[in-house]
C-alpha atoms as a PDB file:
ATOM      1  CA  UNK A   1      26.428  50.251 -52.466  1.00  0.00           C
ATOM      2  CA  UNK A   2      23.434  50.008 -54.717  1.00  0.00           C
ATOM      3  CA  UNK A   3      22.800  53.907 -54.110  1.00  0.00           C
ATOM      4  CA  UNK A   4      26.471  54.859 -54.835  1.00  0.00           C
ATOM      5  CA  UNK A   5      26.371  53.094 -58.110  1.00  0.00           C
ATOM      6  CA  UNK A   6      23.100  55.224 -59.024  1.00  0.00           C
ATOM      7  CA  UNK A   7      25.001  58.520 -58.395  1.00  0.00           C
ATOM      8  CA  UNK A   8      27.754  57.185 -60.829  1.00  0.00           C
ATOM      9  CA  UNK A   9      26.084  56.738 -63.988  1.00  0.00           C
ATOM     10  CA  UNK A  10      23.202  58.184 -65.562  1.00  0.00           C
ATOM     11  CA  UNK A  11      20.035  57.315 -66.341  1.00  0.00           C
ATOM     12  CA  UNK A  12      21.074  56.788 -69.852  1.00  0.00           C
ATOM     13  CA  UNK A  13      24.556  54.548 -68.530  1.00  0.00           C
ATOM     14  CA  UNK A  14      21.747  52.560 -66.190  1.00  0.00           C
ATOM     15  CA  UNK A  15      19.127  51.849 -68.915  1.00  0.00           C
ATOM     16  CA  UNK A  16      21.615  51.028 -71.239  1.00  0.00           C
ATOM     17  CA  UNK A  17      23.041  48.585 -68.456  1.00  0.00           C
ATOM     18  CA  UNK A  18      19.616  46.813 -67.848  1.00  0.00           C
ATOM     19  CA  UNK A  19      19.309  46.445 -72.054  1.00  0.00           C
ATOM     20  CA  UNK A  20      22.234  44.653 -72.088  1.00  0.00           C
ATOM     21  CA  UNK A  21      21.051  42.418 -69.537  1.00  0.00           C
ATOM     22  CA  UNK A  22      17.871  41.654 -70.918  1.00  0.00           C
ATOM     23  CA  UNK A  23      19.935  40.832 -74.176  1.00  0.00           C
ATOM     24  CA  UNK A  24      22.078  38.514 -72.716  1.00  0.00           C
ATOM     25  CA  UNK A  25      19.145  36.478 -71.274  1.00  0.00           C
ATOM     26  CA  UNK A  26      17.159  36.863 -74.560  1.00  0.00           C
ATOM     27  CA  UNK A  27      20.095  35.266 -76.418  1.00  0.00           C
ATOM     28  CA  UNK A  28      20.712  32.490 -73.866  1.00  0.00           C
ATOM     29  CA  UNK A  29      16.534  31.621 -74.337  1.00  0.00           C
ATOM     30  CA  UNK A  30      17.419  32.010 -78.053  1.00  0.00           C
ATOM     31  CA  UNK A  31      19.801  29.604 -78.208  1.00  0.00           C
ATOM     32  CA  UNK A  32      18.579  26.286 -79.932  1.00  0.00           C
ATOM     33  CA  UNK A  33      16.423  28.600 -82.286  1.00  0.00           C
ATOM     34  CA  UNK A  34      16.905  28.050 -85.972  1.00  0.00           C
ATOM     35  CA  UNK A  35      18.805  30.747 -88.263  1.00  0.00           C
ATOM     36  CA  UNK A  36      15.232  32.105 -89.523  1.00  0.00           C
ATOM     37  CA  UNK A  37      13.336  32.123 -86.005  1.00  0.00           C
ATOM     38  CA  UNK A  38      16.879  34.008 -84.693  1.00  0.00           C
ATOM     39  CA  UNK A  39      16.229  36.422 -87.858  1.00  0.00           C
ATOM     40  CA  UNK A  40      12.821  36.835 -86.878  1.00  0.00           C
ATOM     41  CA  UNK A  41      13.375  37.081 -83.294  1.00  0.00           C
ATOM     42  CA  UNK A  42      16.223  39.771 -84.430  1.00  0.00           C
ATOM     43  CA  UNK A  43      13.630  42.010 -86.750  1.00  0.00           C
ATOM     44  CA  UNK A  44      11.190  42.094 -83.823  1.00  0.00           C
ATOM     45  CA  UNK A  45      13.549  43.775 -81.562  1.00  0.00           C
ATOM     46  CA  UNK A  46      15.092  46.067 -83.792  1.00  0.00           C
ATOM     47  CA  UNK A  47      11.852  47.203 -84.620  1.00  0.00           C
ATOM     48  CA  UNK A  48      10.821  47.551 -81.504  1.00  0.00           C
ATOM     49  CA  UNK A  49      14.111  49.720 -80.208  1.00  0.00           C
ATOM     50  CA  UNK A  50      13.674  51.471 -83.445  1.00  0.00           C
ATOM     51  CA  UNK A  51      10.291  52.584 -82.652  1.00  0.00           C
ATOM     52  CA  UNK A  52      11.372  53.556 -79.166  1.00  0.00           C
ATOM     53  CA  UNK A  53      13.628  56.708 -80.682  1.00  0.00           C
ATOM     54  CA  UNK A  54      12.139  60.171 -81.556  1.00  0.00           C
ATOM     55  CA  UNK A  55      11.610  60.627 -84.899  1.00  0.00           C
ATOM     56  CA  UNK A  56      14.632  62.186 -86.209  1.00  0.00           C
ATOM     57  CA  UNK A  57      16.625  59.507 -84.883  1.00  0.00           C
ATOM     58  CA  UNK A  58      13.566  56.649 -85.694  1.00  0.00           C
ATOM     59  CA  UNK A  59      13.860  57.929 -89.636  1.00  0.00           C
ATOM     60  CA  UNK A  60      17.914  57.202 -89.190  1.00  0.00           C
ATOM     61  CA  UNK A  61      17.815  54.172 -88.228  1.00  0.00           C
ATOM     62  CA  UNK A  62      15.220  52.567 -90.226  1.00  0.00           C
ATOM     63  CA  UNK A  63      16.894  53.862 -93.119  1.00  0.00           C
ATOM     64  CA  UNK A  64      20.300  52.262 -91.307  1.00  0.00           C
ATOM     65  CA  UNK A  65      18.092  49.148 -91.349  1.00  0.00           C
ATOM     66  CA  UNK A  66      17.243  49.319 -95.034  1.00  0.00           C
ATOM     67  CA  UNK A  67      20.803  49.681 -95.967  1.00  0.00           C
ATOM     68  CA  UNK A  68      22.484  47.134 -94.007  1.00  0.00           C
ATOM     69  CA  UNK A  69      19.471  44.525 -95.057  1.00  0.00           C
ATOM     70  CA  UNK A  70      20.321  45.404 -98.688  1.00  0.00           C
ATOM     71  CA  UNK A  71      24.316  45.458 -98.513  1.00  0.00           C
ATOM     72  CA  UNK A  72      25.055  43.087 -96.350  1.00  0.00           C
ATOM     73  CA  UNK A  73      21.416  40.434 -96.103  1.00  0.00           C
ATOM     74  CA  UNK A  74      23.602  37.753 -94.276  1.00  0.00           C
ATOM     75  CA  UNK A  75      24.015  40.145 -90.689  1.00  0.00           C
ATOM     76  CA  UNK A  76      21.232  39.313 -88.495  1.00  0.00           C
ATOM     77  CA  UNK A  77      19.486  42.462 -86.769  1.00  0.00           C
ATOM     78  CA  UNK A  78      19.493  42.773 -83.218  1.00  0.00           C
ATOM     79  CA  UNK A  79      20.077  45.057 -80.053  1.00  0.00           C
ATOM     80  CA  UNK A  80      23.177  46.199 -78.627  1.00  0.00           C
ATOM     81  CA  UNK A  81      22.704  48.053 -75.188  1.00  0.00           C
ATOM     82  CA  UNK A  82      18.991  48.772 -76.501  1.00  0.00           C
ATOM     83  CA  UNK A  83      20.273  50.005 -79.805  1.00  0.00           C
ATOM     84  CA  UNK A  84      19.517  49.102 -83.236  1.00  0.00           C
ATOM     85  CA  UNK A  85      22.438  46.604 -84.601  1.00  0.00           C
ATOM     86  CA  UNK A  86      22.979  44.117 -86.995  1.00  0.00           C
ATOM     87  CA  UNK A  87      25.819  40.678 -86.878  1.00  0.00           C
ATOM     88  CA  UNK A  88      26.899  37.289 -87.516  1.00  0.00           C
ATOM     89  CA  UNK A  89      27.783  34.445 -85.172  1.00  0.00           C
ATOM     90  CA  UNK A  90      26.535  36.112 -82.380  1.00  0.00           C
ATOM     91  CA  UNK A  91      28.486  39.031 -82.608  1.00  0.00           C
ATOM     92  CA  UNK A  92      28.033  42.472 -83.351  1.00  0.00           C
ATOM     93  CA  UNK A  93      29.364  43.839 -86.449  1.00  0.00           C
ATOM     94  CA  UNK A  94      27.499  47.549 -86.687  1.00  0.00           C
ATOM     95  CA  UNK A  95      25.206  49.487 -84.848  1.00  0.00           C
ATOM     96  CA  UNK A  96      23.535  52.844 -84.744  1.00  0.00           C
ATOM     97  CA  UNK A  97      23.664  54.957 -81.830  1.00  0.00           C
ATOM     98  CA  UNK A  98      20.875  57.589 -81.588  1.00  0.00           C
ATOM     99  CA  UNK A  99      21.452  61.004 -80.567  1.00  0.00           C
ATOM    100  CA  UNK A 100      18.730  61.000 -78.380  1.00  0.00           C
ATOM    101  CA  UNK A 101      20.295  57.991 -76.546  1.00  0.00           C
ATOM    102  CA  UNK A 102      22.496  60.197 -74.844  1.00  0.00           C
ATOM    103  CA  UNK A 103      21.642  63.917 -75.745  1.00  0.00           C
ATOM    104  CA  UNK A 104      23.814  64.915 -78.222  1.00  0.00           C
ATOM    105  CA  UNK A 105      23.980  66.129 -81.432  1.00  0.00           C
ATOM    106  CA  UNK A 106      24.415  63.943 -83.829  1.00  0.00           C
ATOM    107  CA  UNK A 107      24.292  59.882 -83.984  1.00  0.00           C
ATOM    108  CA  UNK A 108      26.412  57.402 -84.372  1.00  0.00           C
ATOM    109  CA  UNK A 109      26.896  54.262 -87.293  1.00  0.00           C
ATOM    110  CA  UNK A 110      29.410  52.475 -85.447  1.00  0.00           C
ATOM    111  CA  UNK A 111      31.904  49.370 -85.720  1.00  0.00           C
ATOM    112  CA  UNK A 112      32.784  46.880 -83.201  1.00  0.00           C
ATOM    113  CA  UNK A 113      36.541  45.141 -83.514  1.00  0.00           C
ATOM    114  CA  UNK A 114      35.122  42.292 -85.956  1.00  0.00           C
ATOM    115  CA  UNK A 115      34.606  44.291 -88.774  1.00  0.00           C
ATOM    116  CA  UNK A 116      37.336  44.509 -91.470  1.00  0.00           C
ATOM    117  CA  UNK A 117      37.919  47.915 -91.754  1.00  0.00           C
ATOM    118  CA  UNK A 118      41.725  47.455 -90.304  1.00  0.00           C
ATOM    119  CA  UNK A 119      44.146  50.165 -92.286  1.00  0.00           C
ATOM    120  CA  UNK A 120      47.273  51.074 -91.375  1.00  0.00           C
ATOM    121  CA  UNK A 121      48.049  52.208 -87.987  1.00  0.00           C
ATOM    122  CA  UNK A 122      44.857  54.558 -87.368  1.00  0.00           C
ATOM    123  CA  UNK A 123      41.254  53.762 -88.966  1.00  0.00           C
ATOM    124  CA  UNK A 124      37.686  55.224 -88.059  1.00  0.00           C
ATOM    125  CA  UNK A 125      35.220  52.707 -86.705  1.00  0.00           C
ATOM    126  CA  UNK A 126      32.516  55.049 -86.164  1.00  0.00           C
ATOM    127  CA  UNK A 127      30.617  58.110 -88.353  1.00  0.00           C
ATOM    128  CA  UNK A 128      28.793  60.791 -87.195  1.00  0.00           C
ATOM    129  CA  UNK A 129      24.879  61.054 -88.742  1.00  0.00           C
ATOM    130  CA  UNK A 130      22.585  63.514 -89.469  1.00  0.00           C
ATOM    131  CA  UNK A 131      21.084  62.990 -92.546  1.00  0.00           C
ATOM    132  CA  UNK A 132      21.468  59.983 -95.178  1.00  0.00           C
ATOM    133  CA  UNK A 133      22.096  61.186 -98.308  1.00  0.00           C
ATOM    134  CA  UNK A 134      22.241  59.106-101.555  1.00  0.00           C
ATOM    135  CA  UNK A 135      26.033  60.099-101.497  1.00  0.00           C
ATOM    136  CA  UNK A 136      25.769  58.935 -97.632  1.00  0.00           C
ATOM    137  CA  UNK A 137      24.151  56.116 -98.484  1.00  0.00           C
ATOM    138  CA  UNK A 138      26.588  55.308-100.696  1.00  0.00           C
ATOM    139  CA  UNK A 139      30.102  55.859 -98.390  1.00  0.00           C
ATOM    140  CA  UNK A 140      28.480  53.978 -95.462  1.00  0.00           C
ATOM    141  CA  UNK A 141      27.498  50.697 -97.653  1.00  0.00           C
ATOM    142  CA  UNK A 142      30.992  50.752 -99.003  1.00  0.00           C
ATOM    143  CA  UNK A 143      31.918  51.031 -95.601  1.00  0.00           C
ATOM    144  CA  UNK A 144      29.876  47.961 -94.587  1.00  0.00           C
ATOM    145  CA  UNK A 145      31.180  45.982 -97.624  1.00  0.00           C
ATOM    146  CA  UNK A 146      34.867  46.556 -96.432  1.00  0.00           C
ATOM    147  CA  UNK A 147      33.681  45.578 -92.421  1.00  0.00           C
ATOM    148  CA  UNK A 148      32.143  41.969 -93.395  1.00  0.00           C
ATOM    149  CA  UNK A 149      34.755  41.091 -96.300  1.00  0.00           C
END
């Protein structure tokens, strides 16, 4: 059985799996830490995944991580399937997903179901990125103020 589920995802799908394992057990271990040594704990990772990526996709998402510290200080960095992400109450809120994650062209800032960016009928919860221009810069942090309002 074991061999039929490697020929159904890829290595990408089964890395990603094993992250989100080892994330699960990290937060259960991290469970009676305080808010700072979770913060800590947080920043440590991120950095870590962050300086995993190549370095198109390692100058994205520090500069992700530079907005999302300044906009919105109170999410807590973290991983999300190996990925850089930031939330609140255990939960994530945002996350970047590199291109180089899964060989495409572009990445992804991305928004999980907590975030407040409900309008309407239809909304976007994710944004292609290439670059992060000031004017970028500026549409994803009001963005990220309209998710955690």
């Amino acid at each position: 059985m074991a061999a039929d589920n490697e020929k159904n995802f890829t290595a990408e799908e089964r890395e990603a799996m094993q992250a989100a394992a080892k994330e699960a057990r990290t937060r259960r271990s991290r469970a009676k830490k305080s808010p700072e040594e979770l913060r800590a704990a947080g920043e440590a990772d991120i950095t870590e995944a962050i300086d995993k990526l190549d370095e198109h996709d390692r100058t994205l998402a520090r500069k992700l991580h530079d907005l999302v510290s300044e906009v919105a200080p109170d999410l807590v960095p973290r991983t999300y399937y190996g990925m850089p992400a930031w939330g609140r109450d255990g939960k994530v809120l945002c996350f970047f997903q590199p291109a180089s994650k899964f060989k495409v062209r572009y990445g992804t800032f991305g928004f999980e179901p907590i975030s407040n960016l409900d309008d309407g009928t239809v909304w976007p919860t994710a944004y292609a990125v290439i670059d992060l221009t000031p004017k970028d810069r500026e549409f994803l942090a009001d963005r990220l103020r309209q998710a955690i309002s």
